[in-house]
Protein backbone atom coordinates (compact mmCIF):
# COMPACT_ATOMS: atom_id res chain seq x y z
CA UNK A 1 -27.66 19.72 27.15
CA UNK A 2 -23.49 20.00 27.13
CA UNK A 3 -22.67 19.02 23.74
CA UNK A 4 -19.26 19.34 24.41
CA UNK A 5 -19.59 16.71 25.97
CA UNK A 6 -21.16 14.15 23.74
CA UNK A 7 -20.46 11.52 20.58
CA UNK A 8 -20.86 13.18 17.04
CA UNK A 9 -21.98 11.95 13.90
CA UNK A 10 -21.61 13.26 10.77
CA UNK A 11 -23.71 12.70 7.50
CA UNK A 12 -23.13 13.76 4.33
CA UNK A 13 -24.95 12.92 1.72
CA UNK A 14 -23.40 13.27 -1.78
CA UNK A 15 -24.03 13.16 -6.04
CA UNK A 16 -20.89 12.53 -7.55
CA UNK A 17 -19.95 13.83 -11.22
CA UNK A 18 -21.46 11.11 -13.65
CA UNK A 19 -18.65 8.41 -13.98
CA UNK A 20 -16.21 9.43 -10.77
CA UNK A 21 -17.67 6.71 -8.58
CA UNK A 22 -14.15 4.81 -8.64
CA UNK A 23 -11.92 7.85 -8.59
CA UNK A 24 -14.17 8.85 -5.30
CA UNK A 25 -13.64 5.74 -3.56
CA UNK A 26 -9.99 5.50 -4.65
CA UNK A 27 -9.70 9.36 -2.70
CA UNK A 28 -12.20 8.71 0.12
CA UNK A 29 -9.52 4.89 0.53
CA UNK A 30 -6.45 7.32 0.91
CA UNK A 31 -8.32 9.90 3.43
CA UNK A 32 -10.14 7.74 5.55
CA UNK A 33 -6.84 6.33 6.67
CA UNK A 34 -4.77 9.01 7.40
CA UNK A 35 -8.22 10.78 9.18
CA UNK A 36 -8.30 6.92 11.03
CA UNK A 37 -4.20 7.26 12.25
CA UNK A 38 -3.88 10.84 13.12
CA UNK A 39 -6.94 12.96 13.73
CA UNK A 40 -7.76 13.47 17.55
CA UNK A 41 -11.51 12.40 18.19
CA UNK A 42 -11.63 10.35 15.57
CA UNK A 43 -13.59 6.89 15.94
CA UNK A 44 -15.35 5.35 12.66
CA UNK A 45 -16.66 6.19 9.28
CA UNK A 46 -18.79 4.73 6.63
CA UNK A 47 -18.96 5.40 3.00
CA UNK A 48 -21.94 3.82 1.20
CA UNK A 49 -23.36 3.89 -2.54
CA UNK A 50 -26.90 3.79 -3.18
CA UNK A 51 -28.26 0.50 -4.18
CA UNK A 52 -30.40 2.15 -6.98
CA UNK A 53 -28.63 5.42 -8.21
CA UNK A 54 -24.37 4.68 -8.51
CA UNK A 55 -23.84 8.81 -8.57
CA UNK A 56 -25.38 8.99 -4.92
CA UNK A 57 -23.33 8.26 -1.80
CA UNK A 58 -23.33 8.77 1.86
CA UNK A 59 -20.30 9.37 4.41
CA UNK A 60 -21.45 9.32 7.76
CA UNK A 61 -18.46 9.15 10.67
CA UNK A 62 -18.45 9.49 14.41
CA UNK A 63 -16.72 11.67 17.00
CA UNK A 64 -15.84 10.90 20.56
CA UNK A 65 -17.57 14.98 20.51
CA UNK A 66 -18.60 17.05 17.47
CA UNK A 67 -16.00 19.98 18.36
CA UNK A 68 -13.29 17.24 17.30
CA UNK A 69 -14.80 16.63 14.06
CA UNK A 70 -15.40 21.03 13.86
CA UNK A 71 -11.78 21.68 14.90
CA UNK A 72 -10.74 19.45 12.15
CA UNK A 73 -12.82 20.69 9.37
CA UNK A 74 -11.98 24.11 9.66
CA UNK A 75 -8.17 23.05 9.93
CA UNK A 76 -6.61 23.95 6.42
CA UNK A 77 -4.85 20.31 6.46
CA UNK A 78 -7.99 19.38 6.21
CA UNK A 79 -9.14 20.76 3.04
CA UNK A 80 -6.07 19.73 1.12
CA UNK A 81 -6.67 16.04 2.45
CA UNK A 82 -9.91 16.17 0.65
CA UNK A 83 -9.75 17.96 -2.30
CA UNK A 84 -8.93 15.09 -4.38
CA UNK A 85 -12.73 13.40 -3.09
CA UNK A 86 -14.32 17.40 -3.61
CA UNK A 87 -13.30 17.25 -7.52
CA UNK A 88 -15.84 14.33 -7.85
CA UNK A 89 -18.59 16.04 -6.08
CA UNK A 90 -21.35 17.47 -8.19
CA UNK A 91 -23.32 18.16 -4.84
CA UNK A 92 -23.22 17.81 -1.12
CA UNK A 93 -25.11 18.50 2.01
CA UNK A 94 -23.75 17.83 5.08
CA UNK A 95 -25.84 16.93 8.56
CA UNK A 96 -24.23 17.12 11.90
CA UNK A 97 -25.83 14.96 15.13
CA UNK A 98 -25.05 14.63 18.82
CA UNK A 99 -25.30 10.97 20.06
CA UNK A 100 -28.14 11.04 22.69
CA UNK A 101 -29.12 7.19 23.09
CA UNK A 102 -26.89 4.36 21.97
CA UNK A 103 -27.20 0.50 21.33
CA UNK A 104 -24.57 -1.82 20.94
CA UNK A 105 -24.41 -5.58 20.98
């Protein structure tokens, strides 16, 4: 399998600091567009809040490959774009797919 050449997703899956849920979305709103304008590779995200616990969230986004979404992670740009969404984080895991099978409408 040539990964290189296939879609990535991301997931990360997220427990905020009790009572940052608006300062996270508020950081996650001003990164999400600049990622959306300028990063190469780029094609969607989602941010989502669990229905039953507020402090748990999920990012997931996808790549037109998963070395974009690598090269920009480990770009130092990168890590100052997000720091202001990091200082709500209590915890974090991240999960990182290959597209294999796809269905759209």
């Amino acid at each position: 399998m040539d990964t290189a050449l296939l879609k990535g997703r991301v997931v990360f899956l997220l427990r905020l600091r009790p009572d940052s849920g608006a300062r996270f979305l508020d950081a996650y709103q001003a990164v999400r567009h600049q990622v959306a304008a300028g990063v190469p590779g780029h094609l969607t995200d989602q941010v989502c809040q669990s229905a039953e616990d507020p402090d748990e969230w999920l990012i997931t986004s996808e790549w037109t490959t998963l070395d974009h979404f690598l090269r920009w992670e480990r770009d130092p740009a990168h890590r100052r774009l997000v720091r202001p969404m990091r200082e709500c984080i209590a915890t974090a895991s991240s999960l990182r797919f290959v597209v294999r099978e796809e269905t759209s409408c």
